[in-house]
N, C-alpha and C. Protein backbone atom coordinates (compact mmCIF):
# COMPACT_ATOMS: atom_id res chain seq x y z
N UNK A 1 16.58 -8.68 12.50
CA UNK A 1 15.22 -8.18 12.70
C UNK A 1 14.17 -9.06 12.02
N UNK A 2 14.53 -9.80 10.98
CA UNK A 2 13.74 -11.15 10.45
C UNK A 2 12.96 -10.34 9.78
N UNK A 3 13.24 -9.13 8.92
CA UNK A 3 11.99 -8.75 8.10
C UNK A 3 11.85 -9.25 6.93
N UNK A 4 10.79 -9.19 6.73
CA UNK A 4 10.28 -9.81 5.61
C UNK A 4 9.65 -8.84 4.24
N UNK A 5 9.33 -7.63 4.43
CA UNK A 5 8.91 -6.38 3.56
C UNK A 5 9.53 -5.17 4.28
N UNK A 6 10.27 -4.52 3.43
CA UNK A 6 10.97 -3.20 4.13
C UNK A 6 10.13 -2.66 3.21
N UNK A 7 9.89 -1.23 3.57
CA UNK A 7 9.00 0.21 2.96
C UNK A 7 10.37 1.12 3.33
N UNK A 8 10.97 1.64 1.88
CA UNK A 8 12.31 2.70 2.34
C UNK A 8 11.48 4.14 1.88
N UNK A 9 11.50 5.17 2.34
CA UNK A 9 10.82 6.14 2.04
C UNK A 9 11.68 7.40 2.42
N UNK A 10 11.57 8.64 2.34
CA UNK A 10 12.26 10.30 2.78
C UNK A 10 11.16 11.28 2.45
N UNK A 11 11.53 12.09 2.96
CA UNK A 11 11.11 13.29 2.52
C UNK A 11 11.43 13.59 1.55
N UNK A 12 10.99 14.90 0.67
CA UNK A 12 11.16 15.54 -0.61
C UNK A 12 13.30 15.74 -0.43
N UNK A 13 14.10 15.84 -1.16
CA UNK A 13 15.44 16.09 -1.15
C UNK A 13 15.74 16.84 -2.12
N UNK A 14 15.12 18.07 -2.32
CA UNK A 14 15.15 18.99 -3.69
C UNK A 14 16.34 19.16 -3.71
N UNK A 15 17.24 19.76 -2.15
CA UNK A 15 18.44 20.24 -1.86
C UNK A 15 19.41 19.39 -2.93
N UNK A 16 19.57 17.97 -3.01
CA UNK A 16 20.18 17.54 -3.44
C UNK A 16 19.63 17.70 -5.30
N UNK A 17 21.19 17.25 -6.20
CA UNK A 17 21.01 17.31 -7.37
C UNK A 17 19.93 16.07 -7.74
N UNK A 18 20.11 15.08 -7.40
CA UNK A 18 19.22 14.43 -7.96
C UNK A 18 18.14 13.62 -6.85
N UNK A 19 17.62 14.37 -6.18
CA UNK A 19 16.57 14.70 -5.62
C UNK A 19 16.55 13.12 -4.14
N UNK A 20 17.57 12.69 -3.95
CA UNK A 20 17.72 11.63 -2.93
C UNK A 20 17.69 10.49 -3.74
N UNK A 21 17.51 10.03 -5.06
CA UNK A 21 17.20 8.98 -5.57
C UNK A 21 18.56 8.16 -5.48
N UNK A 22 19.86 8.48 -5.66
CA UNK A 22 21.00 7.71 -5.16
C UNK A 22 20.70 7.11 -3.93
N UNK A 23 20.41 7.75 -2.92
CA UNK A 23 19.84 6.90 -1.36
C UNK A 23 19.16 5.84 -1.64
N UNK A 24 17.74 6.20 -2.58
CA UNK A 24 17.14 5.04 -2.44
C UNK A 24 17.30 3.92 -3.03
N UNK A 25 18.43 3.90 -4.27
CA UNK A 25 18.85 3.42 -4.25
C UNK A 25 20.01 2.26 -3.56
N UNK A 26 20.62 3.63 -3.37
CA UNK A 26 21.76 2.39 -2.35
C UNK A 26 21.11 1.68 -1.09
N UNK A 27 20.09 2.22 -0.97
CA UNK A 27 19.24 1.63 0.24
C UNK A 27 18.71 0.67 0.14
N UNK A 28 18.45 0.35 -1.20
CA UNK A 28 16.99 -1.39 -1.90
C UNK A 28 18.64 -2.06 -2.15
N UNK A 29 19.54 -1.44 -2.79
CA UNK A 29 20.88 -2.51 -2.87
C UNK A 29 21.55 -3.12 -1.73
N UNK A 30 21.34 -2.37 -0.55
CA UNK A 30 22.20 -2.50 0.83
C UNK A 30 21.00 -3.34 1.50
N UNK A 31 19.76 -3.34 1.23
CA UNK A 31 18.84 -4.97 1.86
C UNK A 31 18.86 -5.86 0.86
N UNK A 32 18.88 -5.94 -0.05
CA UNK A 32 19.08 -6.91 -0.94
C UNK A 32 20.47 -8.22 -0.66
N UNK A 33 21.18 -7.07 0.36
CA UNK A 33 22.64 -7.77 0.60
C UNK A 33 22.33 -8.39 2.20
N UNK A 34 21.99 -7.49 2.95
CA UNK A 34 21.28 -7.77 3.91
C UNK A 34 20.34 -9.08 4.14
N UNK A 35 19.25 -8.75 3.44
CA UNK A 35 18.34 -9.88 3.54
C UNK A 35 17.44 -10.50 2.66
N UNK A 36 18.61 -10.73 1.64
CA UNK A 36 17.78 -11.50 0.10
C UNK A 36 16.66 -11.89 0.50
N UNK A 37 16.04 -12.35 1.20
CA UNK A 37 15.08 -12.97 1.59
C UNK A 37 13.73 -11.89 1.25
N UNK A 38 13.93 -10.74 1.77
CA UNK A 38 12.86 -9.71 1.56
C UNK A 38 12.37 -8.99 0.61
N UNK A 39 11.09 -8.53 0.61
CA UNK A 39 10.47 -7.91 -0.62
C UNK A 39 10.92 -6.23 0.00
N UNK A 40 11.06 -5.22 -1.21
CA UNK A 40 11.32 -3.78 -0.91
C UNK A 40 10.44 -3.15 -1.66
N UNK A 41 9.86 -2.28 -1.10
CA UNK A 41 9.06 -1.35 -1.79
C UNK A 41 9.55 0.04 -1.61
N UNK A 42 9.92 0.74 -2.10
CA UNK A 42 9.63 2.47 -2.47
C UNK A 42 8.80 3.37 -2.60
N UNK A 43 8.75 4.22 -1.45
CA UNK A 43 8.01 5.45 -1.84
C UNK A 43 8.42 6.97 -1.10
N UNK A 44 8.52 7.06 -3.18
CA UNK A 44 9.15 8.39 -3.35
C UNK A 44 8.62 9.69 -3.53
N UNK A 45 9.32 10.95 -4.33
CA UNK A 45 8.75 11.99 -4.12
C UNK A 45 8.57 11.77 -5.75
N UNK A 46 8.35 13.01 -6.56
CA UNK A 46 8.64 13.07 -7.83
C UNK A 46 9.31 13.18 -8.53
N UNK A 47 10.88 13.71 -8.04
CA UNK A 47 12.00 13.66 -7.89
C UNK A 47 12.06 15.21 -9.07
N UNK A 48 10.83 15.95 -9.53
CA UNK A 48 10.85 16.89 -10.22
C UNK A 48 10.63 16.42 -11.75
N UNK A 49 10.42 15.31 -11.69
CA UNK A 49 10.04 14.93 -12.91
C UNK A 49 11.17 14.12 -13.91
N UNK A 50 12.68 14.55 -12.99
CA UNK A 50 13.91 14.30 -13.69
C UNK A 50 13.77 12.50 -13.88
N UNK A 51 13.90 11.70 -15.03
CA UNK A 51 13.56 10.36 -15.44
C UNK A 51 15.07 10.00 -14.78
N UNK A 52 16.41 10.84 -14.74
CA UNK A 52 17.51 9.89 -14.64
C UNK A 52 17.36 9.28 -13.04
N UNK A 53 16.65 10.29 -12.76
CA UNK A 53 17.12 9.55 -11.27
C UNK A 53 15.34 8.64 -10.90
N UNK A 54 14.64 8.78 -11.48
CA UNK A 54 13.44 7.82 -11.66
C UNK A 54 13.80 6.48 -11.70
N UNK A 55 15.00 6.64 -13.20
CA UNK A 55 15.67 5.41 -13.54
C UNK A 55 16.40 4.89 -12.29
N UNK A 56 17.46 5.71 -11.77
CA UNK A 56 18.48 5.47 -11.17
C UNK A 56 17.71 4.23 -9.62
N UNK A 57 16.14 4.98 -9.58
CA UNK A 57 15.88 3.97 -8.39
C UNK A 57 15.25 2.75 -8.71
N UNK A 58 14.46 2.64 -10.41
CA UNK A 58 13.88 1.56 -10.37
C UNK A 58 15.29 0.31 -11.16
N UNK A 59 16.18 0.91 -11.43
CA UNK A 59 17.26 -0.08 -11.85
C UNK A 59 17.87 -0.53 -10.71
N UNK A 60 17.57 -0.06 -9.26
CA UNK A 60 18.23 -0.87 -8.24
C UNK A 60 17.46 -1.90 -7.60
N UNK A 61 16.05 -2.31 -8.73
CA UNK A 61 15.21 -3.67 -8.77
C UNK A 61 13.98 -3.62 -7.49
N UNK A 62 13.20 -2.39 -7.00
CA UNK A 62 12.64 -2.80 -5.66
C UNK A 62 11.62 -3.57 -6.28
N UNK A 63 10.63 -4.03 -5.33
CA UNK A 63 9.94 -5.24 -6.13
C UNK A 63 8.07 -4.34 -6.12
N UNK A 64 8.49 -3.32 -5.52
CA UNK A 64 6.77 -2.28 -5.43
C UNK A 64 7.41 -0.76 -5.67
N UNK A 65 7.14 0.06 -6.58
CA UNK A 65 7.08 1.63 -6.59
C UNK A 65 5.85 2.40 -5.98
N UNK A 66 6.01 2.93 -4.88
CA UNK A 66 5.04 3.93 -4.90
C UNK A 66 5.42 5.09 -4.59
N UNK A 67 4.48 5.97 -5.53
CA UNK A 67 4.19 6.88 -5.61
C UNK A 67 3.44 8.28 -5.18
N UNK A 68 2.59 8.92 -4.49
CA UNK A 68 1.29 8.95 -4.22
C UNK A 68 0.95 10.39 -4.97
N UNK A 69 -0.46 10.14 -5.38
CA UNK A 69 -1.00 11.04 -6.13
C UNK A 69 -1.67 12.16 -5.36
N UNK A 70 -1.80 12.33 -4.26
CA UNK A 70 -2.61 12.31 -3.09
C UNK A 70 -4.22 12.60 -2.67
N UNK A 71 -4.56 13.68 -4.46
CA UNK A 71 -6.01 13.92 -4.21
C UNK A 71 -6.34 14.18 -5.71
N UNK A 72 -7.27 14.88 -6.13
CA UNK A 72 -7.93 14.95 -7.58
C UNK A 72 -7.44 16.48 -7.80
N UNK A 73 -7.35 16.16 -9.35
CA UNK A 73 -6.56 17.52 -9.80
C UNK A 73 -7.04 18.80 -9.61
N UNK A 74 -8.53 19.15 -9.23
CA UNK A 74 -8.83 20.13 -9.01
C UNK A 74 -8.21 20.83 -7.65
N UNK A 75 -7.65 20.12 -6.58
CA UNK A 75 -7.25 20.66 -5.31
C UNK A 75 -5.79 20.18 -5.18
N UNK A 76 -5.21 19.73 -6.54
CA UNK A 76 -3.48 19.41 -6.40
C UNK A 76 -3.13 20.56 -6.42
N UNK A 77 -2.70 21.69 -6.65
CA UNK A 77 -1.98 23.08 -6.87
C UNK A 77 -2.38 23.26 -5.33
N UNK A 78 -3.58 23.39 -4.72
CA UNK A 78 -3.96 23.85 -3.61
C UNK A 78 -3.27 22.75 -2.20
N UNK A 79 -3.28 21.38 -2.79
CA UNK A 79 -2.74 20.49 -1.68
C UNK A 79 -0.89 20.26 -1.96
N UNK A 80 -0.64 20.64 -3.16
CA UNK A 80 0.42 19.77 -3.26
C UNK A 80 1.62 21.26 -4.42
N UNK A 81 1.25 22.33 -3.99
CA UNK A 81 1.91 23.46 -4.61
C UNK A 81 3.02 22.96 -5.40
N UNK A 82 4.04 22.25 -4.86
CA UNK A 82 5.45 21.90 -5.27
C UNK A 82 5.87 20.94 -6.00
N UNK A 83 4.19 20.25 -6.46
CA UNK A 83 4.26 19.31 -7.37
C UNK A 83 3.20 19.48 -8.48
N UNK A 84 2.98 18.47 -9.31
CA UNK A 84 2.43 18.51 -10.31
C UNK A 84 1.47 16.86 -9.86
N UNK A 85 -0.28 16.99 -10.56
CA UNK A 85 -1.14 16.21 -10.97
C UNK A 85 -0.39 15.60 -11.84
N UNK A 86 -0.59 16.02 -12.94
CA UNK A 86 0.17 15.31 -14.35
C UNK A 86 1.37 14.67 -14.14
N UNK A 87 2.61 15.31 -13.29
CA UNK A 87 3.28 15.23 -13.35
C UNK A 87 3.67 13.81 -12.53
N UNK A 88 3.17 13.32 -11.29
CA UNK A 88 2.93 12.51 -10.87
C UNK A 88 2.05 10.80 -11.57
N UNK A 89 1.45 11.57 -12.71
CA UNK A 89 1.19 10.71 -13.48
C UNK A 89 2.26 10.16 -14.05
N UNK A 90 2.78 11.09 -14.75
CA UNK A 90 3.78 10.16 -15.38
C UNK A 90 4.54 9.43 -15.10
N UNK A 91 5.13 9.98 -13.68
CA UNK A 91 6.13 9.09 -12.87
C UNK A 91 5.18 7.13 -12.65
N UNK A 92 3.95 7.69 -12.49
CA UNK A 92 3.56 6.29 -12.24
C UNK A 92 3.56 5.29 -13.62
N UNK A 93 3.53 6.09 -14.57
CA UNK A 93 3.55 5.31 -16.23
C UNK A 93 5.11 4.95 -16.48
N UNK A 94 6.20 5.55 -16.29
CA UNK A 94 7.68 5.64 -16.33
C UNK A 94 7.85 4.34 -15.54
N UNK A 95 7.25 4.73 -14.22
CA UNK A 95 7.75 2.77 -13.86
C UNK A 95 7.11 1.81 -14.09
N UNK A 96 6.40 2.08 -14.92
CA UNK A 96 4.94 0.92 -15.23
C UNK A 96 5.80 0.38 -16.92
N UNK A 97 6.35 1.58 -17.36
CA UNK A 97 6.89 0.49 -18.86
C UNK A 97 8.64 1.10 -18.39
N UNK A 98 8.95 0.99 -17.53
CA UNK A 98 10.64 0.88 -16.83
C UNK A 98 10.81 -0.78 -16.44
N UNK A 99 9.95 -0.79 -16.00
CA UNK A 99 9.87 -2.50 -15.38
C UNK A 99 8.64 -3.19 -15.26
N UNK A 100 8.17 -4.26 -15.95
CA UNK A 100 6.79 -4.17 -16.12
C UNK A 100 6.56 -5.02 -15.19
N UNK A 101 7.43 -5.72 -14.21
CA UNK A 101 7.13 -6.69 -13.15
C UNK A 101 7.31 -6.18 -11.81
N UNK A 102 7.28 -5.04 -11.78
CA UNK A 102 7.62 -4.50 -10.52
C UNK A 102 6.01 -3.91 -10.02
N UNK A 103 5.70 -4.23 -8.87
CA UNK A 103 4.38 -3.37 -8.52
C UNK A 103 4.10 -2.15 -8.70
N UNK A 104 2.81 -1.09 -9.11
CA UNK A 104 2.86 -0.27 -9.35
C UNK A 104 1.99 0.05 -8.16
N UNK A 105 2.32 1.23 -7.28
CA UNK A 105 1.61 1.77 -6.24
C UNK A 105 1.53 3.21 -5.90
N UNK A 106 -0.24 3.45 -5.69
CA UNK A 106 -0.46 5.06 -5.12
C UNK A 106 -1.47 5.13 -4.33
N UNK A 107 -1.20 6.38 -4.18
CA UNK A 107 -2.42 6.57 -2.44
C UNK A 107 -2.98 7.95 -2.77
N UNK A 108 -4.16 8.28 -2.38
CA UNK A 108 -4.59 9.76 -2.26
C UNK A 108 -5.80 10.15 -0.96
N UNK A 109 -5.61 10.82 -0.38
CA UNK A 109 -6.29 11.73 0.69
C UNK A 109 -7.66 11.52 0.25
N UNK A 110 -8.92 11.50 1.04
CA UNK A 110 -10.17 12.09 0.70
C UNK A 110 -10.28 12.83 2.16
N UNK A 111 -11.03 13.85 2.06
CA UNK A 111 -11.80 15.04 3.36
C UNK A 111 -11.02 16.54 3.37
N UNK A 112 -11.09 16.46 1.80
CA UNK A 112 -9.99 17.62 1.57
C UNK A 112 -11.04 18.49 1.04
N UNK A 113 -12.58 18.00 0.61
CA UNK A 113 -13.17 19.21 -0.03
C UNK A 113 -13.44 17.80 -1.66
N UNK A 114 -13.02 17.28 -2.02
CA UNK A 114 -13.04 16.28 -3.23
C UNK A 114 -15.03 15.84 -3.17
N UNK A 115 -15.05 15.88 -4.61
CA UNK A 115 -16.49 14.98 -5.14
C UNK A 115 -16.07 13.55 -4.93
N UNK A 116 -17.01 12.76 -5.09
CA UNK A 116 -16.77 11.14 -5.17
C UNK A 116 -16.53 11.09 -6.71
N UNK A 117 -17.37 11.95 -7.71
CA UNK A 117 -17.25 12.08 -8.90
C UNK A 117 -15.60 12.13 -9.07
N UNK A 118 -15.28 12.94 -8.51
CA UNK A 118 -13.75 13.77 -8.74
C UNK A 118 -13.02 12.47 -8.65
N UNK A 119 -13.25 11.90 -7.24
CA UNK A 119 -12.04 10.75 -6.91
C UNK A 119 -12.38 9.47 -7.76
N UNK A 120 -13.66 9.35 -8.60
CA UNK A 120 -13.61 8.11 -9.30
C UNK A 120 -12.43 8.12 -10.33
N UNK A 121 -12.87 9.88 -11.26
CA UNK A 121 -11.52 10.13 -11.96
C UNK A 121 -10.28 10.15 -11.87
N UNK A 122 -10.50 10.29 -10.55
CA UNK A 122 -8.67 10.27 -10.00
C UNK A 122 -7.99 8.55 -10.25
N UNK A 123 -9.18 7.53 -9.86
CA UNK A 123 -8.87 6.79 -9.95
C UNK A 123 -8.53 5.83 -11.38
N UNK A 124 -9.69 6.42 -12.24
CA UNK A 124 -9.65 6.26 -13.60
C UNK A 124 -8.45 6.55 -14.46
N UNK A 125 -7.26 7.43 -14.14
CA UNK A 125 -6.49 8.07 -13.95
C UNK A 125 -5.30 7.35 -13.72
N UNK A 126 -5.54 6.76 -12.38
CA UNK A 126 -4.39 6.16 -11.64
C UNK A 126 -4.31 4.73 -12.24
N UNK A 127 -5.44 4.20 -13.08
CA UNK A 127 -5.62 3.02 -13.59
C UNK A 127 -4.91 3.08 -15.13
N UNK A 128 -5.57 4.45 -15.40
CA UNK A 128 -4.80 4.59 -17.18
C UNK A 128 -3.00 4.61 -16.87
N UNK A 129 -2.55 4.58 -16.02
CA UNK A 129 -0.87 4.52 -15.42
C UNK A 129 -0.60 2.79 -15.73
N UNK A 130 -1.56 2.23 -15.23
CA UNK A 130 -1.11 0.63 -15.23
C UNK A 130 -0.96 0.56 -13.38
N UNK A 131 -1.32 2.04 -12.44
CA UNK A 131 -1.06 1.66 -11.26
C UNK A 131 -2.02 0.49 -10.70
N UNK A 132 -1.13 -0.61 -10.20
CA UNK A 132 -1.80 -2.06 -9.40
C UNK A 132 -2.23 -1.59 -7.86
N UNK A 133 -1.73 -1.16 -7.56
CA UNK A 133 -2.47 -1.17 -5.97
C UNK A 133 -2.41 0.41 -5.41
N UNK A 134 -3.73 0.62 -4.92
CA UNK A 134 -4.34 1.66 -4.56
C UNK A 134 -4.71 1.92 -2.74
N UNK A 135 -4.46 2.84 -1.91
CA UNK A 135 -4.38 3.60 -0.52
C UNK A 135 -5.44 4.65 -0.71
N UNK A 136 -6.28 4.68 0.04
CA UNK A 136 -7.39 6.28 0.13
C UNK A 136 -7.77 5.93 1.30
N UNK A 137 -7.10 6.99 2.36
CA UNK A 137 -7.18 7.07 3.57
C UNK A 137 -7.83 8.62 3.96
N UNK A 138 -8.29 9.00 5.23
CA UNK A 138 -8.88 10.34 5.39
C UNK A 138 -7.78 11.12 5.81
N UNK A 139 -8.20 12.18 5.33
CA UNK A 139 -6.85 13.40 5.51
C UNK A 139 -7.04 14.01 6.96
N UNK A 140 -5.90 14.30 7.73
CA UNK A 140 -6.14 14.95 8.93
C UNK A 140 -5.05 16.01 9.04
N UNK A 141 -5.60 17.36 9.61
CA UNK A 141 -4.68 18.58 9.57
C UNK A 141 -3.67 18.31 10.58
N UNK A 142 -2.46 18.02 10.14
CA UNK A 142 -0.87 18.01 10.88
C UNK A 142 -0.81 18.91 12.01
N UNK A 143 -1.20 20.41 11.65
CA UNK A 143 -1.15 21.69 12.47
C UNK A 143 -1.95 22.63 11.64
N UNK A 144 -2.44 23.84 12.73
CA UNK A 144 -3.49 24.77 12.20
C UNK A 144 -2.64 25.88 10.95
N UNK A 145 -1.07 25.28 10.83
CA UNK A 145 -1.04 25.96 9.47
C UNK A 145 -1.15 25.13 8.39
N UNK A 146 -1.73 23.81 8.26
CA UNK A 146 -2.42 23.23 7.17
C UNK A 146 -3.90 23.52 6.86
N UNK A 147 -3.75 22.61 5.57
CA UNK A 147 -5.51 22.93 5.14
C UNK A 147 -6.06 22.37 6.13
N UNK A 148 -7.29 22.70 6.68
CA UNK A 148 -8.40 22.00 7.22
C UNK A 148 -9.17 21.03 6.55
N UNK A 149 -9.81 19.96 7.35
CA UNK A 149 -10.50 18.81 7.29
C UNK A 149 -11.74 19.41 6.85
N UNK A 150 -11.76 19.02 5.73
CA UNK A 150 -13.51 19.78 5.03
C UNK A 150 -14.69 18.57 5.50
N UNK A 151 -14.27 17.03 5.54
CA UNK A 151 -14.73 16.69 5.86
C UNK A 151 -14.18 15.16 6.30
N UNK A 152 -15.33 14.30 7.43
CA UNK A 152 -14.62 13.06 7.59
C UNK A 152 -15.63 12.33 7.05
N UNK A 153 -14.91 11.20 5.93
CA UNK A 153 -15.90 10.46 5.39
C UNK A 153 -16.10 9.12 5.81
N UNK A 154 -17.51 8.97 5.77
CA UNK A 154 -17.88 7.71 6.12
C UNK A 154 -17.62 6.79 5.98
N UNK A 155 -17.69 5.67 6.49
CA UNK A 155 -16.83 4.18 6.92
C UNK A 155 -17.69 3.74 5.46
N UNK A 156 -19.16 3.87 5.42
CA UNK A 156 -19.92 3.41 3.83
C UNK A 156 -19.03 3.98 3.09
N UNK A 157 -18.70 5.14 2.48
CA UNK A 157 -18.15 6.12 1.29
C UNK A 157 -16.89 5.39 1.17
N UNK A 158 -16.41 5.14 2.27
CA UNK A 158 -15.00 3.96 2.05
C UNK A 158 -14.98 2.97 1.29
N UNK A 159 -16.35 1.99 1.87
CA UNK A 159 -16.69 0.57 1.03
C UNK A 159 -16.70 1.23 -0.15
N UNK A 160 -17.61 1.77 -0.70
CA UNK A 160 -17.82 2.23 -1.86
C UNK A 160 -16.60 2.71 -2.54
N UNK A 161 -15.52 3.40 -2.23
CA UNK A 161 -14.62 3.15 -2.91
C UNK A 161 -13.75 2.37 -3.03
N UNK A 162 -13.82 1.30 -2.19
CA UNK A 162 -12.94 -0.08 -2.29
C UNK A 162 -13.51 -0.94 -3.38
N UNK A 163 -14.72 -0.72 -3.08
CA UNK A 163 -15.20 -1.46 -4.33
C UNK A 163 -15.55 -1.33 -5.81
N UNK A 164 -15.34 -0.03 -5.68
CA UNK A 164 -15.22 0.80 -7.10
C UNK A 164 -13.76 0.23 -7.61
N UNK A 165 -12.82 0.43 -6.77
CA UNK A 165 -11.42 0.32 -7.13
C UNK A 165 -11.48 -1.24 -7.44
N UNK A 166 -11.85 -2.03 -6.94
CA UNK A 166 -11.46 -3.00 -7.60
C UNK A 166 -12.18 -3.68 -8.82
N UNK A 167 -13.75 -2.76 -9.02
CA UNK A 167 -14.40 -2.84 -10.51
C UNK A 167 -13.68 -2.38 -11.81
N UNK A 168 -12.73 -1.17 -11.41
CA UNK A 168 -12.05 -0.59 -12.12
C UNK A 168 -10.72 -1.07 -12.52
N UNK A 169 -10.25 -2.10 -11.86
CA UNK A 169 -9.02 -3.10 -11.93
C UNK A 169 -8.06 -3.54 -10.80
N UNK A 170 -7.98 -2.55 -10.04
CA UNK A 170 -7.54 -2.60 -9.22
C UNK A 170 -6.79 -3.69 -8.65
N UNK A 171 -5.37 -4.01 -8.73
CA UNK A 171 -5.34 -5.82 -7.58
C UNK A 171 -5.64 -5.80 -6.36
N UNK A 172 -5.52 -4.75 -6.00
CA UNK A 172 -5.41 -4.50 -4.22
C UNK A 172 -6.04 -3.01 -4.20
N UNK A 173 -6.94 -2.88 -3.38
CA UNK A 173 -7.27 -1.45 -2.45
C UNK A 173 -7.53 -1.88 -0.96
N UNK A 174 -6.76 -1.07 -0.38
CA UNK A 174 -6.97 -0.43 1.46
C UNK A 174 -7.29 0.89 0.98
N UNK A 175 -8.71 0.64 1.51
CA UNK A 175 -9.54 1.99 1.78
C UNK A 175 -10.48 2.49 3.12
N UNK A 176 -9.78 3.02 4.04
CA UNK A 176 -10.40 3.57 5.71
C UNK A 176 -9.72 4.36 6.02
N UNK A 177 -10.37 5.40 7.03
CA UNK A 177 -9.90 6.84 8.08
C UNK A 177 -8.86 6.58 8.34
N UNK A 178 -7.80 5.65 8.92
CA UNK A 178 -6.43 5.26 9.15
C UNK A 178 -5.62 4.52 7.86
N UNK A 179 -6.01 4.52 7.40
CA UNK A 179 -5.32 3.78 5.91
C UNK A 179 -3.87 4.91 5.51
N UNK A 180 -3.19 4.76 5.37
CA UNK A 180 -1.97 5.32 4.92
C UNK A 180 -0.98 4.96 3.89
N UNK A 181 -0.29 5.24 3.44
CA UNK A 181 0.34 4.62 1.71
C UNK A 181 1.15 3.21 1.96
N UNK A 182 1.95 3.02 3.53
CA UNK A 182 2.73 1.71 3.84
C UNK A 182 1.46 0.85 4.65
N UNK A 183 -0.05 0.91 4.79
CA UNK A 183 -0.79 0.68 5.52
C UNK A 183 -0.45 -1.06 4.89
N UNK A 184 -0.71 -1.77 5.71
CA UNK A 184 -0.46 -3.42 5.64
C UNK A 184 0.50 -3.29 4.12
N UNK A 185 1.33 -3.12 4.34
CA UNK A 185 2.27 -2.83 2.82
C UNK A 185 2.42 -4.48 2.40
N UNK A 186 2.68 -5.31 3.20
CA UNK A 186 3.55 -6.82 3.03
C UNK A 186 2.14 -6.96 2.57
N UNK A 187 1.14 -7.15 2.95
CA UNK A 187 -0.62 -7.63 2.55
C UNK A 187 -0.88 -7.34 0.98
N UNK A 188 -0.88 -5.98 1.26
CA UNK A 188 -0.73 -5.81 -0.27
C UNK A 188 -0.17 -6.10 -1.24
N UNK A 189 0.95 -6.23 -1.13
CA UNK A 189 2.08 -6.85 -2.22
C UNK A 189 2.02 -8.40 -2.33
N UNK A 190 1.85 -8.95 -1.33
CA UNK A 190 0.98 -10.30 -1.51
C UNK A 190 0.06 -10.67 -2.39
N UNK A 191 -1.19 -9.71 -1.91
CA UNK A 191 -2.41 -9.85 -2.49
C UNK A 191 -2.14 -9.12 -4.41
N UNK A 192 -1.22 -8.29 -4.11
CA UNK A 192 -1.09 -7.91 -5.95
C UNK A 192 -0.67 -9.24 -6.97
N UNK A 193 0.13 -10.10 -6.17
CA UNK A 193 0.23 -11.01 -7.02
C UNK A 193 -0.93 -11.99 -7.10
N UNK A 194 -1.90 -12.15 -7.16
CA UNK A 194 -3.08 -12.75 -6.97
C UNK A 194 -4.20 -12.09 -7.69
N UNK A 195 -5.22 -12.31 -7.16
CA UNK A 195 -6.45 -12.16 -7.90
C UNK A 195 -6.91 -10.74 -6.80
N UNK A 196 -7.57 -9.75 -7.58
CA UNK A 196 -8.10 -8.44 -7.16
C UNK A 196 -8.74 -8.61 -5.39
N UNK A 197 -8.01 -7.84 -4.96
CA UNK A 197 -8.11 -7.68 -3.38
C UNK A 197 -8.79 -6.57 -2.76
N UNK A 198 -9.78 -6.57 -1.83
CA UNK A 198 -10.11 -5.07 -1.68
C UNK A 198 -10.34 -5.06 0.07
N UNK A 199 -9.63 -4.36 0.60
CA UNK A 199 -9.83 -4.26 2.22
C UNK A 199 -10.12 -3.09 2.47
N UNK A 200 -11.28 -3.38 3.28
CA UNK A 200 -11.48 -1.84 4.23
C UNK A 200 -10.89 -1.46 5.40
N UNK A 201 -10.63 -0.86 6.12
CA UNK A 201 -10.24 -0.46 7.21
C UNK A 201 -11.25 0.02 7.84
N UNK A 202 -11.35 -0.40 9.39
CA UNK A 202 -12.31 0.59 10.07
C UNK A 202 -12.17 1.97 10.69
């Protein structure tokens, strides 16, 4: 298939004891064998907070962690019941001094109801982690038993946070209405090794 950046990702795996992190593991080990050639990135759940299996995926070497935070703590309980704000923090600090050469990556929703105030903090936040590259894409309701779209934000409100993010440190931000957490994933991980990157999406 000649790839060059795999993105391995799942759903939540509570069912299991240690929350799928053996998979993703054996999964960054089984391309590594595959196609030394390629960069792997991860993105996982929180795995509940449990560090062994945190460990268990960043010791199988991917070369990007992400994470996603998805919105500001005032509407995490309301967006994200089954997880934790904080708790997601830490996971992003755990792989930030687990491996200090590995990319650090997160993403969060805006049109959920969020201040710009709110999401600067979020980002302020995601920066006190050591997280390198940042996703803020617009949220859209899956089905009418999700939250609703409080609002769609402007293609400006975008710039403006691309460019916030990268005043704030940022190496890399993709920030637009279609932006998603694997959005140009290979771009990004590129651009992290380099000098501060900031793309908008239209």
């Amino acid at each position: 298939m000649r790839l060059r950046h795999v993105v391995v990702t799942a759903v939540a795996r509570d069912d299991l004891q240690d929350g799928g992190s053996g998979h993703f593991a054996a999964t960054v080990r089984a391309i590594r064998v595959a196609v030394p050639e390629a960069s792997v990135e991860v993105l996982t759940p929180d795995f509940k907070g449990e560090e062994r299996s945190l460990d268990a995926v960043l010791s199988a070497g991917p070369d990007v962690f992400n994470h996603n935070l998805e919105t500001v703590p005032r509407l995490s309980c309301l967006v994200r019941p089954q997880a934790s704000y904080e708790r997601s923090l830490d996971v992003l600090r755990r792989a930030r001094a687990w491996r200090p050469s590995v990319v650090v990556k997160s993403g969060i929703m805006v049109g959920l109801g969020e201040t710009p105030p709110e999401v600067r903090a979020a980002m302020d936040d995601l920066r006190a982690t050591g997280c390198d590259v940042l996703t803020i894409g617009q949220y859209l309701q899956p089905t009418r038993a999700h939250l609703p779209v409080v609002e769609y934000v402007s293609p400006a409100r975008f710039v403006e946070y691309a460019t916030l993010g990268r005043t704030l440190g940022f190496r890399h931000v993709a920030a637009g209405p279609f932006v998603r957490s694997s959005y140009q994933a290979e771009e990004s991980f590129t651009a992290s090794d380099h000098v501060q990157q900031t793309s908008v999406s239209e």
